[in-house]
N, C-alpha and C. Protein backbone atom coordinates (compact mmCIF):
# COMPACT_ATOMS: atom_id res chain seq x y z
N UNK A 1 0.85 -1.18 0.00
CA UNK A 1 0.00 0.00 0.00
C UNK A 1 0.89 1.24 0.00
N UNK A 2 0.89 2.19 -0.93
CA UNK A 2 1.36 3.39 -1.06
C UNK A 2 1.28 4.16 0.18
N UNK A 3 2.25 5.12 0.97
CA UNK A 3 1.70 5.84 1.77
C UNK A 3 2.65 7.17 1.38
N UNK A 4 2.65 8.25 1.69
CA UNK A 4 3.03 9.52 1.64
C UNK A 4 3.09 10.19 3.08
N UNK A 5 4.22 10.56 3.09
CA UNK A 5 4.70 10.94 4.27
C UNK A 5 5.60 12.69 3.94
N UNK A 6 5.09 13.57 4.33
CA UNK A 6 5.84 14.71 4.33
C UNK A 6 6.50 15.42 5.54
N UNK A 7 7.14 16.35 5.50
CA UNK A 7 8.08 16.38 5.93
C UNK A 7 8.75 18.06 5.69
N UNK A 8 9.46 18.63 6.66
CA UNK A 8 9.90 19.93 6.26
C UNK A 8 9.16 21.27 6.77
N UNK A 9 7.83 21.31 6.86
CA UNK A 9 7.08 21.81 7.65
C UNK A 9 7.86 23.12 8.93
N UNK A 10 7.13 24.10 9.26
CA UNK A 10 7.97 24.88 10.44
C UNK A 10 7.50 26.13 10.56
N UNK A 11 7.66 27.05 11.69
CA UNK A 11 7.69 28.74 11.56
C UNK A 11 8.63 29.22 10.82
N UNK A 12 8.30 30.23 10.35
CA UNK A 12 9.32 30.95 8.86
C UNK A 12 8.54 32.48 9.60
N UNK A 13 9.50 33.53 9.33
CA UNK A 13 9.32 34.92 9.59
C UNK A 13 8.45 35.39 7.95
N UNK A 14 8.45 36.18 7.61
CA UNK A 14 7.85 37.13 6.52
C UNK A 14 9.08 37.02 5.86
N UNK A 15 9.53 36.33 4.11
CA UNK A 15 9.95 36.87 3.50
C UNK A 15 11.66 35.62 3.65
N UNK A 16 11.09 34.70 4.66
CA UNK A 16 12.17 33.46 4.69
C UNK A 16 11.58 32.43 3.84
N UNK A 17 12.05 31.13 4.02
CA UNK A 17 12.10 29.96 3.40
C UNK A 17 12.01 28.59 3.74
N UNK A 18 11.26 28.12 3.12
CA UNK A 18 11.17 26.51 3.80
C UNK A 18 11.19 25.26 2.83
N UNK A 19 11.83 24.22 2.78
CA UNK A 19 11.59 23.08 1.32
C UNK A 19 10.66 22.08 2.07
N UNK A 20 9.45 21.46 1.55
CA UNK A 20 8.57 20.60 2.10
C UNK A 20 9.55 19.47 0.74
N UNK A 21 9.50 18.46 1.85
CA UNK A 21 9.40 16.85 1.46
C UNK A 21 8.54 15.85 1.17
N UNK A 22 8.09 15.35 -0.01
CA UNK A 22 6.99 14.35 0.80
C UNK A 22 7.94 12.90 0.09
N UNK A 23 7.74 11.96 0.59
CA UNK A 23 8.50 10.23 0.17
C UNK A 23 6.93 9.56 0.16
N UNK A 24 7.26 8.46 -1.01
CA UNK A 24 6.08 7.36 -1.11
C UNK A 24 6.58 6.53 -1.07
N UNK A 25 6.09 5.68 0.08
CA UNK A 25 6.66 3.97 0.25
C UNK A 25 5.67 3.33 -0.50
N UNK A 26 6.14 1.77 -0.06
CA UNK A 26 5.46 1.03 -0.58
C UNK A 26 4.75 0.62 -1.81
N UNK A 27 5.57 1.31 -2.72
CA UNK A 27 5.21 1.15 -4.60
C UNK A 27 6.01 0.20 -5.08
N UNK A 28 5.47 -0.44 -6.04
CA UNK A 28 5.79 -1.41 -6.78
C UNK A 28 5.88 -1.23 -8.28
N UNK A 29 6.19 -2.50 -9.07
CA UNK A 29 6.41 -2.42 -10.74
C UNK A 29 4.63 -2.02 -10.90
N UNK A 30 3.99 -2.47 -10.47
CA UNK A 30 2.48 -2.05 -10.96
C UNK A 30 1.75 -0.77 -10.53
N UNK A 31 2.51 0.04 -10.01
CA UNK A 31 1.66 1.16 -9.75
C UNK A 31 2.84 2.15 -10.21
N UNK A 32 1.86 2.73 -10.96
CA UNK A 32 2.31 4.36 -11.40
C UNK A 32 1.85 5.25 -11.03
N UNK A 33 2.37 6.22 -10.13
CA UNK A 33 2.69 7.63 -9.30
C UNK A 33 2.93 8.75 -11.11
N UNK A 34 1.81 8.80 -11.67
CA UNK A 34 2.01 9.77 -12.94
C UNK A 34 1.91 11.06 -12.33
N UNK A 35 1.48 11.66 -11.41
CA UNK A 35 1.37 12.90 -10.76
C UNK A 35 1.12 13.17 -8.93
N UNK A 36 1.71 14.21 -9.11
CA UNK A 36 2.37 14.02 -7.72
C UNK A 36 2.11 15.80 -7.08
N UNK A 37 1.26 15.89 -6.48
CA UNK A 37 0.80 17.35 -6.27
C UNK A 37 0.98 18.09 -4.64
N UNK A 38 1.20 19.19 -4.48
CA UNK A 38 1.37 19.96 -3.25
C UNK A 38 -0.48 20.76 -3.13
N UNK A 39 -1.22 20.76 -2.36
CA UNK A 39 -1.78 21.19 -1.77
C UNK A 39 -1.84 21.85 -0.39
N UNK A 40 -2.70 22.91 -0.28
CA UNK A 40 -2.95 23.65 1.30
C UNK A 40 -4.38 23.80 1.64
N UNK A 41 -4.20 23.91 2.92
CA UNK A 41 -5.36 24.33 3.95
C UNK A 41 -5.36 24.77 4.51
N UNK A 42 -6.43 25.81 4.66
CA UNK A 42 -6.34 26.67 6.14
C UNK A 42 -7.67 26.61 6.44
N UNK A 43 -7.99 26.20 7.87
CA UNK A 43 -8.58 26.00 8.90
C UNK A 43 -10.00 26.37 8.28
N UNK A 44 -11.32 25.59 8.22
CA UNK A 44 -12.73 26.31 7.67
C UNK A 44 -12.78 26.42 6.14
N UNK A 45 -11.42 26.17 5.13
CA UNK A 45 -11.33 26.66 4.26
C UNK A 45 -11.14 25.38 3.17
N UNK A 46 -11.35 25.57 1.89
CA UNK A 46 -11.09 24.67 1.09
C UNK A 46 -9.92 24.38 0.53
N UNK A 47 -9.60 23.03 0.53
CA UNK A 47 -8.18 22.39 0.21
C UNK A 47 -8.16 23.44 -0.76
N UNK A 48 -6.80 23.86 -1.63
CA UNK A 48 -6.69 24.45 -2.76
C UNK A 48 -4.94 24.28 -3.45
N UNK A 49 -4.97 23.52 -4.59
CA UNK A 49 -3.63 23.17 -5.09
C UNK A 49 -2.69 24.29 -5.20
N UNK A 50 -1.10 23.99 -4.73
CA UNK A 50 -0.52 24.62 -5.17
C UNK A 50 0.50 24.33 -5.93
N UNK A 51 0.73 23.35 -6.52
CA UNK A 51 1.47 23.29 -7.29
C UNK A 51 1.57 21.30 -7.91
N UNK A 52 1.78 21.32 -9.11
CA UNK A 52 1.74 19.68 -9.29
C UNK A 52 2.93 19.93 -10.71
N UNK A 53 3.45 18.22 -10.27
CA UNK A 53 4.21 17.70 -11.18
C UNK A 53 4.15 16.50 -11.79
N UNK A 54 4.29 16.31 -13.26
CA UNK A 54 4.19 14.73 -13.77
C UNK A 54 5.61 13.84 -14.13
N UNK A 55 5.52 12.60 -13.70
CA UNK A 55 6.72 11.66 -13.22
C UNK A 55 7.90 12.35 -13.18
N UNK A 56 8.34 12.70 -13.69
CA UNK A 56 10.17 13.23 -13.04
C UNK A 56 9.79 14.58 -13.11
N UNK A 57 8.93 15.21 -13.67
CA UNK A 57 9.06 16.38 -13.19
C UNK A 57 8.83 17.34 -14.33
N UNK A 58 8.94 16.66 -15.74
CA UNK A 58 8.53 17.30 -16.87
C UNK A 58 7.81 18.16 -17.27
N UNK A 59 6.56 18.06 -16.38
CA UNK A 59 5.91 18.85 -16.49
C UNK A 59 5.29 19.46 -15.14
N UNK A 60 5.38 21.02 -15.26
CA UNK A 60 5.09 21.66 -13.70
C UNK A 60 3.87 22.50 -13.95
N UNK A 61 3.11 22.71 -12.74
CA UNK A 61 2.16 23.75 -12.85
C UNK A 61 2.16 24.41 -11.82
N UNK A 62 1.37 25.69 -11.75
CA UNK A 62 1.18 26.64 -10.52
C UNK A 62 0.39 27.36 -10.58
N UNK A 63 -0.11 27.60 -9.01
CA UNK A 63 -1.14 28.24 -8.94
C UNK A 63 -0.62 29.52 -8.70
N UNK A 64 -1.23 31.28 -9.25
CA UNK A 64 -0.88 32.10 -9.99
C UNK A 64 -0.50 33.02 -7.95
N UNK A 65 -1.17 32.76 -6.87
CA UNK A 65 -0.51 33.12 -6.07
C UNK A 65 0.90 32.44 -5.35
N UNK A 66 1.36 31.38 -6.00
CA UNK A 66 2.96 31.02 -6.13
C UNK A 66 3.68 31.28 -6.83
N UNK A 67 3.06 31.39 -7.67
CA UNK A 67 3.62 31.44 -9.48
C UNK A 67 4.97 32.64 -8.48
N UNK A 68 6.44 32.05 -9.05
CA UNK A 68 8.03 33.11 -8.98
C UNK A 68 8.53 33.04 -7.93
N UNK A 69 7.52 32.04 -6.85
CA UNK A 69 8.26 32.21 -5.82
C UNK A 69 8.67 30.30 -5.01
N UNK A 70 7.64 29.70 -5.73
CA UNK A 70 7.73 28.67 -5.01
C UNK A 70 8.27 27.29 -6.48
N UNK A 71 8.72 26.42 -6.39
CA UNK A 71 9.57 25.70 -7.34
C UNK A 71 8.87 24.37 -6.86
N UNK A 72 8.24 23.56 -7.46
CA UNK A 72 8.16 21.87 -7.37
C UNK A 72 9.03 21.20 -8.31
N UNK A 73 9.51 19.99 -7.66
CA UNK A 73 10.48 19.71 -8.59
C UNK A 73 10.67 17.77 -7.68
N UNK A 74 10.61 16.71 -8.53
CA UNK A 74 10.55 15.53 -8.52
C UNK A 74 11.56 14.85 -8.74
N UNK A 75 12.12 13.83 -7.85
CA UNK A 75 13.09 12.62 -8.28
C UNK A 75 12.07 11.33 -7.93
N UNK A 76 12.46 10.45 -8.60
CA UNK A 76 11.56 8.96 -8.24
C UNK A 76 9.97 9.11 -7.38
N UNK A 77 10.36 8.86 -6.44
CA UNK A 77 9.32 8.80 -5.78
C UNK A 77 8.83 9.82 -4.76
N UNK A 78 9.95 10.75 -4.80
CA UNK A 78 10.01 11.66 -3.90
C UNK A 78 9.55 13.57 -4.60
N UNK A 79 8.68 14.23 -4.14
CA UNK A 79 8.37 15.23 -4.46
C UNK A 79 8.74 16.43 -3.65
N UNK A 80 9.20 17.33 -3.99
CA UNK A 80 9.76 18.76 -3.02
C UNK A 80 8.96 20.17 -3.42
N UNK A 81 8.87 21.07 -2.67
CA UNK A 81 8.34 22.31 -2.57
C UNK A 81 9.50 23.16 -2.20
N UNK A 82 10.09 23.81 -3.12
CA UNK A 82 10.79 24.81 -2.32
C UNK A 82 10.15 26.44 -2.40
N UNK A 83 9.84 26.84 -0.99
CA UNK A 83 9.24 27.93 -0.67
C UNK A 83 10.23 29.31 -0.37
N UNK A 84 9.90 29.96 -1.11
CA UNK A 84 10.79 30.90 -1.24
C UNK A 84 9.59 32.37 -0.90
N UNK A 85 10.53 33.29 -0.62
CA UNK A 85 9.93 35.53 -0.15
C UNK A 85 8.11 34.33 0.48
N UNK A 86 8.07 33.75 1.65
CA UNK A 86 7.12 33.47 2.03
C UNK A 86 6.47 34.33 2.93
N UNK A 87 4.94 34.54 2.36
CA UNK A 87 4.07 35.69 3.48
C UNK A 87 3.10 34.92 4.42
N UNK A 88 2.63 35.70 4.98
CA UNK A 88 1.63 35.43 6.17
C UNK A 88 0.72 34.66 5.05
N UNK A 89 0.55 34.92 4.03
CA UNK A 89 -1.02 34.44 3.99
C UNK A 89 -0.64 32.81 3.34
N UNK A 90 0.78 32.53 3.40
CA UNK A 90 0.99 31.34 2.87
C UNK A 90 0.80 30.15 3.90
N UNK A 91 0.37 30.35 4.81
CA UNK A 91 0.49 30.10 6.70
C UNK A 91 -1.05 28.92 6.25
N UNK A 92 -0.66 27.49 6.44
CA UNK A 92 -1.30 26.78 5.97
C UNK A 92 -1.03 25.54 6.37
N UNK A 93 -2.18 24.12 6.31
CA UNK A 93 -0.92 22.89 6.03
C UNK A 93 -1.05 22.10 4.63
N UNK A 94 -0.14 21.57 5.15
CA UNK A 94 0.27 21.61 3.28
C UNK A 94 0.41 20.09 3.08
N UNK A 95 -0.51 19.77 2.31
CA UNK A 95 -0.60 18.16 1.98
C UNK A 95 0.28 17.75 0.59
N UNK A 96 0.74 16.12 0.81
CA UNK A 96 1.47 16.14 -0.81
C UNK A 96 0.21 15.10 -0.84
N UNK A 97 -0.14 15.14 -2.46
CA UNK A 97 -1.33 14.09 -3.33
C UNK A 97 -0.33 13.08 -4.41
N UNK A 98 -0.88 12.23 -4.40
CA UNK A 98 -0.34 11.30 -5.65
C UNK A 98 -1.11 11.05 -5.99
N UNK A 99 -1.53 11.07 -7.56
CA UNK A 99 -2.15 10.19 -8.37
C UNK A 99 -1.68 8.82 -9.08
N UNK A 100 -2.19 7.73 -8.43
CA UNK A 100 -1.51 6.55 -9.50
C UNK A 100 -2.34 5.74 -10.54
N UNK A 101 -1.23 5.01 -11.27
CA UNK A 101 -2.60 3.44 -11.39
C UNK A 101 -1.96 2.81 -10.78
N UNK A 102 -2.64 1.35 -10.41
CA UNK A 102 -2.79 0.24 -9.80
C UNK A 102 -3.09 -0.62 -11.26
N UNK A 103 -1.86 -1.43 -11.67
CA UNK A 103 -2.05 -2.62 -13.10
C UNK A 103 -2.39 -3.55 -12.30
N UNK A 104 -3.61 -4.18 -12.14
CA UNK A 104 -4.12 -5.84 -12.19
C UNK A 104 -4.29 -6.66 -13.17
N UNK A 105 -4.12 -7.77 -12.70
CA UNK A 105 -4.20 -8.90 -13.52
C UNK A 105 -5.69 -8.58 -14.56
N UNK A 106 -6.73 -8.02 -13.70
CA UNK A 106 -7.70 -8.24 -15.10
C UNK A 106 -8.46 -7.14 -14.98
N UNK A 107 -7.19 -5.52 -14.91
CA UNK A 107 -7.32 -4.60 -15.42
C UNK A 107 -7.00 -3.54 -14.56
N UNK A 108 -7.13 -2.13 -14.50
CA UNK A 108 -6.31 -1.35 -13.45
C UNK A 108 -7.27 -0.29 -12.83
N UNK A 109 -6.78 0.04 -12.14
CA UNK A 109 -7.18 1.12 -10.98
C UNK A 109 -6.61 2.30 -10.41
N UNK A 110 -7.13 3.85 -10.71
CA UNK A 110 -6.94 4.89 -10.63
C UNK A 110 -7.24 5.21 -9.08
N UNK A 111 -6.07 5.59 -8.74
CA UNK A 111 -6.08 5.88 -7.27
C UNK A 111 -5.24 6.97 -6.44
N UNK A 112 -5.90 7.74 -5.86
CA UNK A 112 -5.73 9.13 -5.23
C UNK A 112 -5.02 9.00 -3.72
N UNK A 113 -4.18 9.08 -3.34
CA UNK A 113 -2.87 8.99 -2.02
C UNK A 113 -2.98 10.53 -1.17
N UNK A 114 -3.07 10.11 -0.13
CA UNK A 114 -3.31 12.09 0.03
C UNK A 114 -1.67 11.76 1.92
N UNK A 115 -1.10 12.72 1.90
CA UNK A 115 -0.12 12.71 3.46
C UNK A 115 -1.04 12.85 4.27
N UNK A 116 -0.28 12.92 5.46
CA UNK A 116 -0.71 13.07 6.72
C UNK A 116 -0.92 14.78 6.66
N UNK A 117 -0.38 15.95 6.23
CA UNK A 117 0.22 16.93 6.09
C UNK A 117 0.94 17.53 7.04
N UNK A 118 1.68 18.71 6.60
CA UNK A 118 2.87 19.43 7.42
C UNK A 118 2.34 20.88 7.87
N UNK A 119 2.84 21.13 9.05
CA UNK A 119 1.74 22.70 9.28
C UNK A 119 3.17 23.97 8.90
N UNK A 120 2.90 24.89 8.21
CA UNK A 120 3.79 26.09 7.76
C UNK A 120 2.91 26.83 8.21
N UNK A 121 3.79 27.89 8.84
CA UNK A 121 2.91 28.67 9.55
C UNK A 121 4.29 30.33 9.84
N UNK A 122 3.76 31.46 8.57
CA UNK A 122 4.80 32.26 8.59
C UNK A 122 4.24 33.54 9.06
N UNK A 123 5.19 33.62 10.31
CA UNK A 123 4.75 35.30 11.15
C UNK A 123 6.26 35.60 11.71
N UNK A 124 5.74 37.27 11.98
CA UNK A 124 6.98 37.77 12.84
C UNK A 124 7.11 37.63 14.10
């Protein structure tokens, strides 16, 4: 069973820096991790993506209040966030998502992995 575990998480002042980690155990030759995404939350509020990448990293996206400041970037199984000029309103926790398949013998299965998440939380 896939699990996702992140990592990196912390207090940051206005305008410091933090790299979130997340690792996926437990994958095999039959499951493909094709995308691999950073999400946040804040408290009452709706999950909302911030950033995703497909298998090594080829392809990146962002959401337009990260967009110059924050970098996703992928090796194997492992996905990173590096957070860079971070403000108060980035003060969140921050989940990593995987999307995989699951190849069976008599056919496959699309399946959604979500972390435990990490709490970032940036004040003076």
């Amino acid at each position: 069973q896939v699990q996702l575990v992140e990592s990196g998480g912390g207090l940051v002042q206005p305008g410091g820096a933090l790299r979130l980690s997340c690792e996926a155990s437990g994958t095999s030759p039959s499951i493909t991790l094709y995308e691999m995404s950073w999400y946040r939350q804040v408290s009452g509020m709706e999950r909302e993506l911030v950033a995703s990448a497909h298998h090594r990293g080829g392809f990146t996206k962002y959401a337009d209040f990260v967009r110059g400041r924050f970098t996703i970037s992928r090796n194997l199984n492992t996905v990173y966030l590096q957070m860079n000029s971070l403000k108060p309103e980035d003060t969140a926790l921050y989940y990593c998502k995987a999307n995989g398949y699951i190849d069976y013998d008599v056919g496959y299965q699309q399946t959604e992995y979500w972390g435990q998440g990490t709490q970032v939380t940036v004040s003076s």
